[in-house]
N, C-alpha and C. Protein backbone atom coordinates (compact mmCIF):
# COMPACT_ATOMS: atom_id res chain seq x y z
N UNK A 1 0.85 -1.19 0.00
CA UNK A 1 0.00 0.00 0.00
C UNK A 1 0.89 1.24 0.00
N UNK A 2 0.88 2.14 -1.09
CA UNK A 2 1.65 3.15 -1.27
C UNK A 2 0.29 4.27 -1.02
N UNK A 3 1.24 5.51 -0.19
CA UNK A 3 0.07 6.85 -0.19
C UNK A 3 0.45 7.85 -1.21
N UNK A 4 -0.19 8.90 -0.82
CA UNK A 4 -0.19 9.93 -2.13
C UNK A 4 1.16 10.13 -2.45
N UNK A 5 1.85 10.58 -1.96
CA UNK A 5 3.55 11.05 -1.63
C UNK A 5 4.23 9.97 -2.02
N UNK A 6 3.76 8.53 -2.28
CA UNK A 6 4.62 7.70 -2.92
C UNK A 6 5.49 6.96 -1.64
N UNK A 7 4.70 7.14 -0.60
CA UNK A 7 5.20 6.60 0.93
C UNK A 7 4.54 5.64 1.33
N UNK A 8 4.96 4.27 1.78
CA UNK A 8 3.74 3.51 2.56
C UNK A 8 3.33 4.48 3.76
N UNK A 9 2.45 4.07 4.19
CA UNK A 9 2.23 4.59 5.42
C UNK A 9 3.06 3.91 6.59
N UNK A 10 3.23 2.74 6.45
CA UNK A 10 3.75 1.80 7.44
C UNK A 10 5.49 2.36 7.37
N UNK A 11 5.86 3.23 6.28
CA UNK A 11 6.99 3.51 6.48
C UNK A 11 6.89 5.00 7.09
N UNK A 12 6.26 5.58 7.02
CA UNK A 12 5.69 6.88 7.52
C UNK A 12 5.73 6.69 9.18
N UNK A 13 5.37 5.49 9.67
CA UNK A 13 4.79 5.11 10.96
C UNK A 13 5.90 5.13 11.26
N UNK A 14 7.27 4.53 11.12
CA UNK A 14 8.77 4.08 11.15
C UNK A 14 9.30 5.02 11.49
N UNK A 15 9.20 6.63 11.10
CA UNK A 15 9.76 7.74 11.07
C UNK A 15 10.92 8.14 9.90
N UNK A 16 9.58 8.42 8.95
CA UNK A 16 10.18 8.84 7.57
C UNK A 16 10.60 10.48 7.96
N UNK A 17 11.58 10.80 7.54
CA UNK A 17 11.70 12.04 8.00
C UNK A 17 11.27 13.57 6.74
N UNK A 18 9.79 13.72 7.37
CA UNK A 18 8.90 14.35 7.45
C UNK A 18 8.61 15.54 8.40
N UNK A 19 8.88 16.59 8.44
CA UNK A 19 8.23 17.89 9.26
C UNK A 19 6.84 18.41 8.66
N UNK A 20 5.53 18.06 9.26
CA UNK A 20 4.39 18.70 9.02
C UNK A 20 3.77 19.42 9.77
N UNK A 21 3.37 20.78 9.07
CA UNK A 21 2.88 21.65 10.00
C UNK A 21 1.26 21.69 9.70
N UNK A 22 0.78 20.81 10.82
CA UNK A 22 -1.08 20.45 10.68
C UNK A 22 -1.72 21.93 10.74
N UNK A 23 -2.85 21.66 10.09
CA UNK A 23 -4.08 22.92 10.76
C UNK A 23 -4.39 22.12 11.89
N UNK A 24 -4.78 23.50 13.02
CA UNK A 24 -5.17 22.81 14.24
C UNK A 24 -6.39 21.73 14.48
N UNK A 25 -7.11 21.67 13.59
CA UNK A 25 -8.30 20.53 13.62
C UNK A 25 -7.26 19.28 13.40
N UNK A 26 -6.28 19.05 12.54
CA UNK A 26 -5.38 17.93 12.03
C UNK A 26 -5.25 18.13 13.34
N UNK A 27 -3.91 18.65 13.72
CA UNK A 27 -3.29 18.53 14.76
C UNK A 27 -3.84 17.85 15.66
N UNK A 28 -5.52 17.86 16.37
CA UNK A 28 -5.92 17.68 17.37
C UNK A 28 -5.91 16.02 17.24
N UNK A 29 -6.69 15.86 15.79
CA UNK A 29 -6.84 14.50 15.88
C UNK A 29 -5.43 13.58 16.02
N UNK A 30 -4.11 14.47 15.41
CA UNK A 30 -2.93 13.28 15.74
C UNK A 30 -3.01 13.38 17.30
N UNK A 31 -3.11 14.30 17.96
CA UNK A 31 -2.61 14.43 19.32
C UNK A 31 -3.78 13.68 19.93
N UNK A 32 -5.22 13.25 19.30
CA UNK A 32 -6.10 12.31 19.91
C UNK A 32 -5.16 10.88 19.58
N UNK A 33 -4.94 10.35 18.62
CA UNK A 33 -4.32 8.71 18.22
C UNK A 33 -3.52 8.83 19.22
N UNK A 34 -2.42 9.95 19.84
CA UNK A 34 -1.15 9.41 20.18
C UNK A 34 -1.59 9.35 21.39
N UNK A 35 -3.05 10.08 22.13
CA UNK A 35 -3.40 9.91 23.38
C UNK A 35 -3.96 8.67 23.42
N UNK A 36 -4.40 8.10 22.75
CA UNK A 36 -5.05 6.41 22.78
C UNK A 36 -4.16 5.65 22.96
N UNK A 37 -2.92 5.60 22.29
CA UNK A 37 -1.90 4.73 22.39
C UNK A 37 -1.14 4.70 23.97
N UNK A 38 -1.46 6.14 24.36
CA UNK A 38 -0.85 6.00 25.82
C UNK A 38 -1.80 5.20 26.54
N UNK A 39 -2.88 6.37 26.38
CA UNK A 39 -3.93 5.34 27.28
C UNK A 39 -4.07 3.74 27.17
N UNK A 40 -3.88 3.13 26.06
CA UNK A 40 -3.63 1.89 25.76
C UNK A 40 -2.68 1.00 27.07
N UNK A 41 -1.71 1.78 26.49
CA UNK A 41 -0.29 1.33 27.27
C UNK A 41 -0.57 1.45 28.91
N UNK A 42 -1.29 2.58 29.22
CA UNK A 42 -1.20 2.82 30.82
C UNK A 42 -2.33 1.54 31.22
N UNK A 43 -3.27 0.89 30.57
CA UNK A 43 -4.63 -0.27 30.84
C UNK A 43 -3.23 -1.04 30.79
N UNK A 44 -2.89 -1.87 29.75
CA UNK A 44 -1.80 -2.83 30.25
C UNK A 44 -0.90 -2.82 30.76
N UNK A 45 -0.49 -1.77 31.16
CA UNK A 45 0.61 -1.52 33.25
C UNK A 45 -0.30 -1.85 34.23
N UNK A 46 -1.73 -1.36 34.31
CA UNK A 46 -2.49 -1.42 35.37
C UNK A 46 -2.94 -2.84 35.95
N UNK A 47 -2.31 -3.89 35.19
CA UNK A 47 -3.04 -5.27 35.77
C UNK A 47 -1.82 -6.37 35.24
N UNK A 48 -1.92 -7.28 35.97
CA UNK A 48 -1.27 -8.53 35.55
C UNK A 48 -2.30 -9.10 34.25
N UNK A 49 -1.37 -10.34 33.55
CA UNK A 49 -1.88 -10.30 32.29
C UNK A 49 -2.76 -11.19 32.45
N UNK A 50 -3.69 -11.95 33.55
CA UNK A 50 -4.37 -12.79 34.03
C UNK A 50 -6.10 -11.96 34.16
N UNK A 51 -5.42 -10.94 34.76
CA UNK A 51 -7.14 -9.80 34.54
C UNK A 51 -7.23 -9.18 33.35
N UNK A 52 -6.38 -8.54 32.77
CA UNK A 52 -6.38 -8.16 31.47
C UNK A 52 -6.69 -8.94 30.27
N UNK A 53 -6.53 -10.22 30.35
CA UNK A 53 -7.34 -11.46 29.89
C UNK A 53 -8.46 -11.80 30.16
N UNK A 54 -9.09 -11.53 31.09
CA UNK A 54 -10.01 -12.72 31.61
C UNK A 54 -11.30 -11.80 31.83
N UNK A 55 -12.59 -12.41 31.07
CA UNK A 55 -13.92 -11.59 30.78
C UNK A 55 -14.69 -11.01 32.39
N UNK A 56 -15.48 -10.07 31.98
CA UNK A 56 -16.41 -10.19 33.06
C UNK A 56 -17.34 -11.05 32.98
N UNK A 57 -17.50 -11.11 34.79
CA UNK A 57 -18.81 -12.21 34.66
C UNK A 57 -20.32 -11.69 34.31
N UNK A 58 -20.18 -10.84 34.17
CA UNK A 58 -21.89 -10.34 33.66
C UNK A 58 -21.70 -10.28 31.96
N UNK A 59 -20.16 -10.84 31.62
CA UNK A 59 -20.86 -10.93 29.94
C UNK A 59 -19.66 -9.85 29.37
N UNK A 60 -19.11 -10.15 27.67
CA UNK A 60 -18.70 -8.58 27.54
C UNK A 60 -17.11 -9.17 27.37
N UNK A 61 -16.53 -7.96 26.53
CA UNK A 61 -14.66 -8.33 26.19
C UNK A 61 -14.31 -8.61 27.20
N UNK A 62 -12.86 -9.10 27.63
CA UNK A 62 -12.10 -8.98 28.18
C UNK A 62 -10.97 -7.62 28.01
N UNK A 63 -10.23 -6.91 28.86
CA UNK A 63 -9.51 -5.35 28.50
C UNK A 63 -8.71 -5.96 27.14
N UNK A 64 -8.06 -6.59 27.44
CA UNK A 64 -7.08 -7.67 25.81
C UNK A 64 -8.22 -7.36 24.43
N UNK A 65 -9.64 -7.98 24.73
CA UNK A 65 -10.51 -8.40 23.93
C UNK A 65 -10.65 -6.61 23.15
N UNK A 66 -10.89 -5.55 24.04
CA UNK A 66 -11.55 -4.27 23.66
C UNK A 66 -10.28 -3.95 22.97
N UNK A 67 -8.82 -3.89 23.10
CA UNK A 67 -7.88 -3.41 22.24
C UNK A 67 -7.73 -4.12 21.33
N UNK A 68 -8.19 -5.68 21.02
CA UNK A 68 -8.06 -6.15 19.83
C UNK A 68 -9.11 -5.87 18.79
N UNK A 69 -10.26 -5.53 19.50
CA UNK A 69 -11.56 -5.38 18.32
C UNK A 69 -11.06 -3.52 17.82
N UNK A 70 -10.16 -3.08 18.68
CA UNK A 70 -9.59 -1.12 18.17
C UNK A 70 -8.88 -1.86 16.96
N UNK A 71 -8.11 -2.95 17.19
CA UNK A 71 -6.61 -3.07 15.57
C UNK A 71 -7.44 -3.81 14.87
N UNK A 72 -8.76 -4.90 15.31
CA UNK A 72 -9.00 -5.38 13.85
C UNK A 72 -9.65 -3.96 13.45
N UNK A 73 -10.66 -2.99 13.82
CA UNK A 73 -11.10 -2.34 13.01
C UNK A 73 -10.32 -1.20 12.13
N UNK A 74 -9.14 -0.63 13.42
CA UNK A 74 -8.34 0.40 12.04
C UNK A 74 -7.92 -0.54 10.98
N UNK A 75 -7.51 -1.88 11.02
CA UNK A 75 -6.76 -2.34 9.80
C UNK A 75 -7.98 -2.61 8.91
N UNK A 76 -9.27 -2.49 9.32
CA UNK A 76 -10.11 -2.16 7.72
C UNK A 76 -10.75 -1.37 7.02
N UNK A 77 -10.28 -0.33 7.92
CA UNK A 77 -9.81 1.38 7.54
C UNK A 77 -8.60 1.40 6.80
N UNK A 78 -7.44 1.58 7.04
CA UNK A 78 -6.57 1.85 6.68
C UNK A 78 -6.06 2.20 5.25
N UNK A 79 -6.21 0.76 4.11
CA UNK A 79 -6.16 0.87 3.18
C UNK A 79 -7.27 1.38 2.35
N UNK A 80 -8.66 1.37 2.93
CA UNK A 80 -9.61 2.45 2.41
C UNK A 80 -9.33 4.19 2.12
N UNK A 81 -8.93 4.23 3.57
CA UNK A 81 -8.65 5.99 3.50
C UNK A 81 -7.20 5.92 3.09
N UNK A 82 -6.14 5.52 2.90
CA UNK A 82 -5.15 5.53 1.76
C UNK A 82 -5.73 5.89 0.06
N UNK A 83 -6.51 4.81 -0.23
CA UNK A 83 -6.68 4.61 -1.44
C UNK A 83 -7.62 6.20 -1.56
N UNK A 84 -8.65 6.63 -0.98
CA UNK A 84 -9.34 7.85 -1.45
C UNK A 84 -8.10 8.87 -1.22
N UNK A 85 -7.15 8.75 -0.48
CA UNK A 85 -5.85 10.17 -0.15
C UNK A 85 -5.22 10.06 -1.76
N UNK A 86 -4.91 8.43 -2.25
CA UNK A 86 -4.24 8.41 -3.41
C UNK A 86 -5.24 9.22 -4.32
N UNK A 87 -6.63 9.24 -4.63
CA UNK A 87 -7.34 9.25 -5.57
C UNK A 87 -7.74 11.19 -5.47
N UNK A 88 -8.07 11.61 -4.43
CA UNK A 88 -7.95 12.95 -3.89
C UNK A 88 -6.65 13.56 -4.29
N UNK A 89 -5.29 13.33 -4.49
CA UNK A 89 -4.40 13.93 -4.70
C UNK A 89 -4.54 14.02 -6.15
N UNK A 90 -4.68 12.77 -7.15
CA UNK A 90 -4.62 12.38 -8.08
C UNK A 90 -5.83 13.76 -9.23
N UNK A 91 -6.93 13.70 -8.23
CA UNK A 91 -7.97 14.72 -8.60
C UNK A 91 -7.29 15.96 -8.32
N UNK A 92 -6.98 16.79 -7.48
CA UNK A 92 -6.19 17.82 -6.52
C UNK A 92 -7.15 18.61 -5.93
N UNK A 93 -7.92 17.83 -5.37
CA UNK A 93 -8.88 18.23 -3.83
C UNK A 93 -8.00 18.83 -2.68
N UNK A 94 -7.86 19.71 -3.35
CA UNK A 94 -6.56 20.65 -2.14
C UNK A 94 -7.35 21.51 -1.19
N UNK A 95 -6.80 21.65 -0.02
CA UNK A 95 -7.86 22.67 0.40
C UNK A 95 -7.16 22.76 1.94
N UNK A 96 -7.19 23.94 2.72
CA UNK A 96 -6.11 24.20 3.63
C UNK A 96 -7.27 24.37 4.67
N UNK A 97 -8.61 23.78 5.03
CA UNK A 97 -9.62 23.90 5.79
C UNK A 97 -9.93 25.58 6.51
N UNK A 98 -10.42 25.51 7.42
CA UNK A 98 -11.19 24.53 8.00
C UNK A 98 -12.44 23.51 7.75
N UNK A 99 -12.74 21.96 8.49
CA UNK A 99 -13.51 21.00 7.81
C UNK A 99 -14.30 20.71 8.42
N UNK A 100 -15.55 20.54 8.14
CA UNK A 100 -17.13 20.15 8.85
C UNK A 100 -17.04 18.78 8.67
N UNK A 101 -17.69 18.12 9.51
CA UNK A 101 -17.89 17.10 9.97
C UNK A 101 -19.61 16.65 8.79
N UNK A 102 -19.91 15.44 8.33
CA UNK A 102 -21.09 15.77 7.67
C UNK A 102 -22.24 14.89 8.75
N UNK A 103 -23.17 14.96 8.27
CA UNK A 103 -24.10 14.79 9.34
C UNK A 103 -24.35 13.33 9.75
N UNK A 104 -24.04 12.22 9.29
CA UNK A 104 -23.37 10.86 9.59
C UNK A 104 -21.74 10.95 10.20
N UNK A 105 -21.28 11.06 9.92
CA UNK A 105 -20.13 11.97 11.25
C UNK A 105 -20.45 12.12 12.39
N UNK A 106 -21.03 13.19 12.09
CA UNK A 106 -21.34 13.90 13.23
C UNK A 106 -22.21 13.26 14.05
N UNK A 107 -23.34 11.89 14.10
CA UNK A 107 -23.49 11.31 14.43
C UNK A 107 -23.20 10.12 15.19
N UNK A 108 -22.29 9.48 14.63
CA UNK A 108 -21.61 8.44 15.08
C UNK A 108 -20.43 9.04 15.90
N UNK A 109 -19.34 9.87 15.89
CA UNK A 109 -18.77 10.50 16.38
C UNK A 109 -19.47 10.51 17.89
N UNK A 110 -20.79 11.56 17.64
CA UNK A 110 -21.91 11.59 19.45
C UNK A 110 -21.80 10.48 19.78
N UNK A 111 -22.41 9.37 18.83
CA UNK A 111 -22.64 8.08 19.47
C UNK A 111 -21.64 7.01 20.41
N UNK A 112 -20.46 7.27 19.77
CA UNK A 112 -19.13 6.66 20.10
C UNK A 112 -18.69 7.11 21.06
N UNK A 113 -18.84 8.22 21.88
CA UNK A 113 -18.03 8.72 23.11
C UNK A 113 -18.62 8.01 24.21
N UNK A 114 -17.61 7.98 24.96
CA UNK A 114 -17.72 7.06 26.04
C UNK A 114 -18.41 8.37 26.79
N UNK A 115 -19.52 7.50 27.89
CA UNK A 115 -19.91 6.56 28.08
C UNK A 115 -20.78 6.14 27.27
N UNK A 116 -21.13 4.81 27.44
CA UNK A 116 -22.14 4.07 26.21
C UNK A 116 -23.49 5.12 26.53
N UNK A 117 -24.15 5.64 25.06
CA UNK A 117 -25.31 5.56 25.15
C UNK A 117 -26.39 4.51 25.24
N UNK A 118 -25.43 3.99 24.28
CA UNK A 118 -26.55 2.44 23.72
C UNK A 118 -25.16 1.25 23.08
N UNK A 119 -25.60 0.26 23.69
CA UNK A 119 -24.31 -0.74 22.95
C UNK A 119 -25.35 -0.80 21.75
N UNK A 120 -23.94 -1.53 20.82
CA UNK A 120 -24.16 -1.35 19.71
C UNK A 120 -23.54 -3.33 19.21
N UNK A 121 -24.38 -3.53 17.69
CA UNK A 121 -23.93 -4.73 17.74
C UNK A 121 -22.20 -4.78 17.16
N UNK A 122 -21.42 -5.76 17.09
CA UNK A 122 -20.25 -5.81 16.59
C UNK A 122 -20.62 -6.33 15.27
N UNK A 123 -19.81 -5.56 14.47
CA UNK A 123 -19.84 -6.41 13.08
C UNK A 123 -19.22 -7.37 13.04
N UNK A 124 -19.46 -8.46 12.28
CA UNK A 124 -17.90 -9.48 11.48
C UNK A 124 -16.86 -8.56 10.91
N UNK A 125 -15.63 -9.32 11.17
CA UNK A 125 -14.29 -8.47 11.02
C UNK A 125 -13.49 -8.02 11.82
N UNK A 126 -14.57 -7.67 13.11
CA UNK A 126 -13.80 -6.62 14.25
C UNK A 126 -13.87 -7.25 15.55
N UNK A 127 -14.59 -8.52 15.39
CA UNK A 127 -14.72 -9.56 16.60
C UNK A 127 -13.63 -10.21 16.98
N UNK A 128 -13.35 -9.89 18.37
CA UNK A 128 -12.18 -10.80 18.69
C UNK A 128 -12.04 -12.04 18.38
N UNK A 129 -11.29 -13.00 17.51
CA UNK A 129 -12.06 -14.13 17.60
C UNK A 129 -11.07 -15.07 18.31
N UNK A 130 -9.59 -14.74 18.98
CA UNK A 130 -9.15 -15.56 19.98
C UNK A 130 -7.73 -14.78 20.77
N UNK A 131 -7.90 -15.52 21.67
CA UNK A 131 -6.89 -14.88 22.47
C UNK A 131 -5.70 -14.40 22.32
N UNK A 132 -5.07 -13.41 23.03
CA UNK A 132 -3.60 -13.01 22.49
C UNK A 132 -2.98 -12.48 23.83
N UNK A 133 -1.75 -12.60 23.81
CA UNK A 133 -1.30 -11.83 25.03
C UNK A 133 -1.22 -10.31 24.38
N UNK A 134 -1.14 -9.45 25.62
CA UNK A 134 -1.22 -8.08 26.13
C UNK A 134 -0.25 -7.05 25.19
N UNK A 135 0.92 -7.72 25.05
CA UNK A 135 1.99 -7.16 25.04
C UNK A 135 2.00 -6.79 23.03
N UNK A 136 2.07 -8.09 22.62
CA UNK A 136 1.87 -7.59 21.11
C UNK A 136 0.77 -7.34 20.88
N UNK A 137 -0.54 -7.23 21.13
CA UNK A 137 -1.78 -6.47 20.94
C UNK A 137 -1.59 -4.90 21.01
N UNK A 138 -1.02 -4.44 22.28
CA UNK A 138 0.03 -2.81 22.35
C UNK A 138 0.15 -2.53 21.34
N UNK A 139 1.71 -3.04 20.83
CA UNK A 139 2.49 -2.96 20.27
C UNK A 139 1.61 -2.67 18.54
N UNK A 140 0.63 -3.87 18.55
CA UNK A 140 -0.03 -3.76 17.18
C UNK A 140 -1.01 -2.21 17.15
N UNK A 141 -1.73 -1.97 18.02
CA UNK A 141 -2.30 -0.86 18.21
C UNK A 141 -1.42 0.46 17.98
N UNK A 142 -0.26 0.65 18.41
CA UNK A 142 0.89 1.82 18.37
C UNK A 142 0.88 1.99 16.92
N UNK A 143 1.22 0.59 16.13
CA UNK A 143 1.60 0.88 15.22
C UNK A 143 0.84 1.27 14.31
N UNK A 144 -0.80 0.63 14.61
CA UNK A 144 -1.89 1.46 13.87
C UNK A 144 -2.31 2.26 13.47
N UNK A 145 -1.87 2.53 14.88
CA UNK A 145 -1.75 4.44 15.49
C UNK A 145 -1.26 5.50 14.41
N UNK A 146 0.01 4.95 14.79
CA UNK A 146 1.26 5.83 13.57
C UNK A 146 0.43 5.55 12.71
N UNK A 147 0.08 4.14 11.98
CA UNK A 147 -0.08 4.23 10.53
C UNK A 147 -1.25 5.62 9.79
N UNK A 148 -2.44 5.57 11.29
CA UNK A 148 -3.27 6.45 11.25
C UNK A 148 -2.78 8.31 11.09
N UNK A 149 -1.50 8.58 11.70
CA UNK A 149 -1.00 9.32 11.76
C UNK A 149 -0.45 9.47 10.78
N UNK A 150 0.20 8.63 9.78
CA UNK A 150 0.80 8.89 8.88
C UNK A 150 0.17 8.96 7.57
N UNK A 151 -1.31 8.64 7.48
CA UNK A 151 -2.36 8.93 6.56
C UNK A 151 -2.59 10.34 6.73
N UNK A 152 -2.77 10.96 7.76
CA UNK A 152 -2.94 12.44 8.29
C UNK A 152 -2.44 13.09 7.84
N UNK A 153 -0.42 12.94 7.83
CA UNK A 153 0.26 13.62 6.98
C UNK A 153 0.10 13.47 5.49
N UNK A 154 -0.19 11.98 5.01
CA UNK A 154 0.25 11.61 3.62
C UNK A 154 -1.32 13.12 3.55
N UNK A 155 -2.32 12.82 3.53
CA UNK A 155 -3.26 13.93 3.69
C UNK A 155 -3.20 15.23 3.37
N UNK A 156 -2.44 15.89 4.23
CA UNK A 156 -2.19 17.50 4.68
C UNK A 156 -2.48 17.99 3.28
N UNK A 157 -2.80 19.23 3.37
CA UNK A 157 -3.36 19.93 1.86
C UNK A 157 -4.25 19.60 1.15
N UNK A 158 -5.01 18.25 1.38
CA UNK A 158 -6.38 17.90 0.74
C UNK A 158 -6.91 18.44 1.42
N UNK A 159 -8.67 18.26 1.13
CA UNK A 159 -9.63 18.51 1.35
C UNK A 159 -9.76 17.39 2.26
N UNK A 160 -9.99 17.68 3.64
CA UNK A 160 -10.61 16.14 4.43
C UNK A 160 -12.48 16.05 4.36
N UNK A 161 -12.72 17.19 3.53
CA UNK A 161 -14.42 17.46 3.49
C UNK A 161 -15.02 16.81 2.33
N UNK A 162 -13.94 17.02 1.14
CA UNK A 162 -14.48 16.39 -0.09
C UNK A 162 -14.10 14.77 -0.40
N UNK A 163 -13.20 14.40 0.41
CA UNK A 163 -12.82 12.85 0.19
C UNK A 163 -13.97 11.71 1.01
N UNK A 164 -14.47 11.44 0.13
CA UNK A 164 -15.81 10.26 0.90
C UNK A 164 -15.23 8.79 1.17
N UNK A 165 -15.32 8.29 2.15
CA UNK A 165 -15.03 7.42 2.39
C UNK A 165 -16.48 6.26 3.22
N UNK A 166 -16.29 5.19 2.25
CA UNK A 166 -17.60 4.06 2.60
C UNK A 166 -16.85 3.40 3.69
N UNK A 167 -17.83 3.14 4.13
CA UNK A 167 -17.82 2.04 5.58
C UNK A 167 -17.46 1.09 5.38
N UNK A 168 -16.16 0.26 6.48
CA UNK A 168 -15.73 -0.88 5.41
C UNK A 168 -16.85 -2.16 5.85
N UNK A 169 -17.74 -1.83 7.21
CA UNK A 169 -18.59 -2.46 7.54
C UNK A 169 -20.23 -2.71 7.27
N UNK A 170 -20.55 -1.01 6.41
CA UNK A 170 -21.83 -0.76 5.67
C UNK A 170 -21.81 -0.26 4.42
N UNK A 171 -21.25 -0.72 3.21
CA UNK A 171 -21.25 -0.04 2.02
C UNK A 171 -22.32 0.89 1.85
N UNK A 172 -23.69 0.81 2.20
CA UNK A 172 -24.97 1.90 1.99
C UNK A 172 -24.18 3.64 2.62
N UNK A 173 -23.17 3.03 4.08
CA UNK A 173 -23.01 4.59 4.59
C UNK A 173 -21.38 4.70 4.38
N UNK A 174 -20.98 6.40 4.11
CA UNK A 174 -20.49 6.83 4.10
C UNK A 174 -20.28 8.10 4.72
N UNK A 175 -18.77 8.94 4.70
CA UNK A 175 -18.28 10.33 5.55
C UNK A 175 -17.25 10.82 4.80
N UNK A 176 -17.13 11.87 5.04
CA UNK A 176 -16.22 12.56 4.65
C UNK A 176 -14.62 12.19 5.81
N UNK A 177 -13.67 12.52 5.15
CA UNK A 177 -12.52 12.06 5.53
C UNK A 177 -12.11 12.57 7.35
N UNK A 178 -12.56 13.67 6.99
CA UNK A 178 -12.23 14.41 8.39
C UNK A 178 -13.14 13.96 9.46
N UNK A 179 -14.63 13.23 9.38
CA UNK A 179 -15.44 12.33 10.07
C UNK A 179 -14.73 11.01 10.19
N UNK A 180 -14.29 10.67 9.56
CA UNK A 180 -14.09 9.11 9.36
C UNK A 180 -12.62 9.21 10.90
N UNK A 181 -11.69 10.17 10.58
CA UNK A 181 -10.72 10.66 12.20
C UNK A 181 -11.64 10.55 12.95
N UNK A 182 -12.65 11.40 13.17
CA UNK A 182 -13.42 11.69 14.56
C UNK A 182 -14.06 10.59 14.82
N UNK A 183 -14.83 9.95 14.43
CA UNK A 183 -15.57 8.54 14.11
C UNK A 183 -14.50 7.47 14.65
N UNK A 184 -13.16 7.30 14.13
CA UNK A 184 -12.19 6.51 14.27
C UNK A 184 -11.73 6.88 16.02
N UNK A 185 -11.60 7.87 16.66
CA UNK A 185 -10.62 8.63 17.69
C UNK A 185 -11.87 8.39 18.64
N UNK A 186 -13.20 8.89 18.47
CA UNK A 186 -14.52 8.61 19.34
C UNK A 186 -14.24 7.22 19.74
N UNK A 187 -14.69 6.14 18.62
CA UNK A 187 -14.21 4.53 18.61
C UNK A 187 -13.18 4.24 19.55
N UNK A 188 -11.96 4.88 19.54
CA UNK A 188 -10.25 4.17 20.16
C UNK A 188 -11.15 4.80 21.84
N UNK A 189 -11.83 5.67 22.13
CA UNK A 189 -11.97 5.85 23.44
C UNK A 189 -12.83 5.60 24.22
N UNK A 190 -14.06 4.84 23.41
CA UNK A 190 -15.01 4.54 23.53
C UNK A 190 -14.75 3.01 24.35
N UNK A 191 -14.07 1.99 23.81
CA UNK A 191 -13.08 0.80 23.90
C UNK A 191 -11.97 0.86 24.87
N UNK A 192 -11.39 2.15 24.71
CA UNK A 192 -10.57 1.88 25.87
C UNK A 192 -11.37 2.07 27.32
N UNK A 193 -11.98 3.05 27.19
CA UNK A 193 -13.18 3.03 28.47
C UNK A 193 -13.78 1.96 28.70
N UNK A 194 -14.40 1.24 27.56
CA UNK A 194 -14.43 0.01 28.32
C UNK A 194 -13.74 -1.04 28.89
N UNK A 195 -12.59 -1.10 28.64
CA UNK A 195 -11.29 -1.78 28.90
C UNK A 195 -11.27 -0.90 30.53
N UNK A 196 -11.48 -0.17 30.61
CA UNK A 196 -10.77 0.06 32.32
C UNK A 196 -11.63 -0.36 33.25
N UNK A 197 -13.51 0.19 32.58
CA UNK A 197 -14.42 -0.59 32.87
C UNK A 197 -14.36 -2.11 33.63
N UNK A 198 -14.06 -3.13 32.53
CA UNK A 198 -13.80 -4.29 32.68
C UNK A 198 -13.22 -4.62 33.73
N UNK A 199 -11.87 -3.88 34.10
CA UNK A 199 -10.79 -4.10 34.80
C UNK A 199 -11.13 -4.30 35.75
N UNK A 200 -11.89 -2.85 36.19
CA UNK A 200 -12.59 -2.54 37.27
C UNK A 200 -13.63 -3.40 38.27
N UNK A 201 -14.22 -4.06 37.36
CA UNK A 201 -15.31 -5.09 38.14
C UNK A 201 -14.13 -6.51 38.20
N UNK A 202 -13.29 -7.21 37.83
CA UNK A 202 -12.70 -8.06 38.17
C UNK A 202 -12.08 -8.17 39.53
């Protein structure tokens, strides 16, 4: 997967040496990913890897389980919003914002912040479907992270308003690029809250 700039992202994540100067809406959302990744990291300091494994009894992930259903879902993002950054450059949807959120955005975004309004069902794809230790689950999430971060940059100077991006879970819905961050960053905190949740009743 190559981005607009002719960069993987995954090499972007590595520390391609890159200086970008975000608009502050960008900015916020990298400085949201890199706060998930901490927060990530600080849930697996907080417990031996025996609670951090092991479900509640009223039902529901395990803290392990909620950071693995965060990496399966960015990884079926990822190469989606690549491919519209490639196709947006390719067009030259340039545009130095500021970017509205569209009204499916802006929706799910509300919906996703912790605390739960309403659970919601899991799709196929993003279901844990078996165990893993603690440590490379992290590690896979960080790197998501970056990769997410490094779509941001491959990004910078588009339009994050005019690039549509479909659901990789509902082809009927779609958002604009700069929703699909907020939507994505709502999601990483939504999960980790429940992950401390979890912890908590064990």
């Amino acid at each position: 997967m190559v981005g607009a700039l002719g960069i993987p992202p995954a090499e972007l994540a590595l520390g391609y040496p890159m200086t970008i100067d975000f608009p502050p809406q960008i900015s916020t959302l990298k400085d949201q990913l890199d706060a998930a990744s901490e927060k990530a990291a600080a849930i697996i300091r907080s417990a031996p890897v025996e609670r951090l494994t092991t479900r509640p009894i009223s039902g529901g992930w395990s803290a392990v389980e909620c950071l693995i259903h965060l990496n399966l879902t960015t990884k079926q993002y990822i190469p989606l919003i690549n491919a519209q950054i490639v196709q947006a450059r390719a067009d030259g949807l340039e545009s130095a914002g500021p970017f509205r959120m569209d009204w499916t955005g802006r929706f799910l975004a509300w919906f996703l912040e912790p605390p739960y309004r309403k659970r919601s069902k899991t799709m196929p794809g993003a279901i844990p479907d078996r165990p893993r230790p603690p440590g490379p689950v992290l590690e896979e999430l960080r790197a998501l992270n970056n990769q997410l971060i490094a779509l941001l940059q491959d990004a910078n100077g588009l339009s994050f308003e005019d690039i549509k991006i479909v659901s990789p879970f509902n082809g009927r819905v779609k958002y604009n690029l700069y929703s699909t961050f907020r939507i994505l960053t709502a999601h990483e905190r939504r999960h980790l809250w429940q992950a401390e949740k979890t912890l908590e009743t064990l």
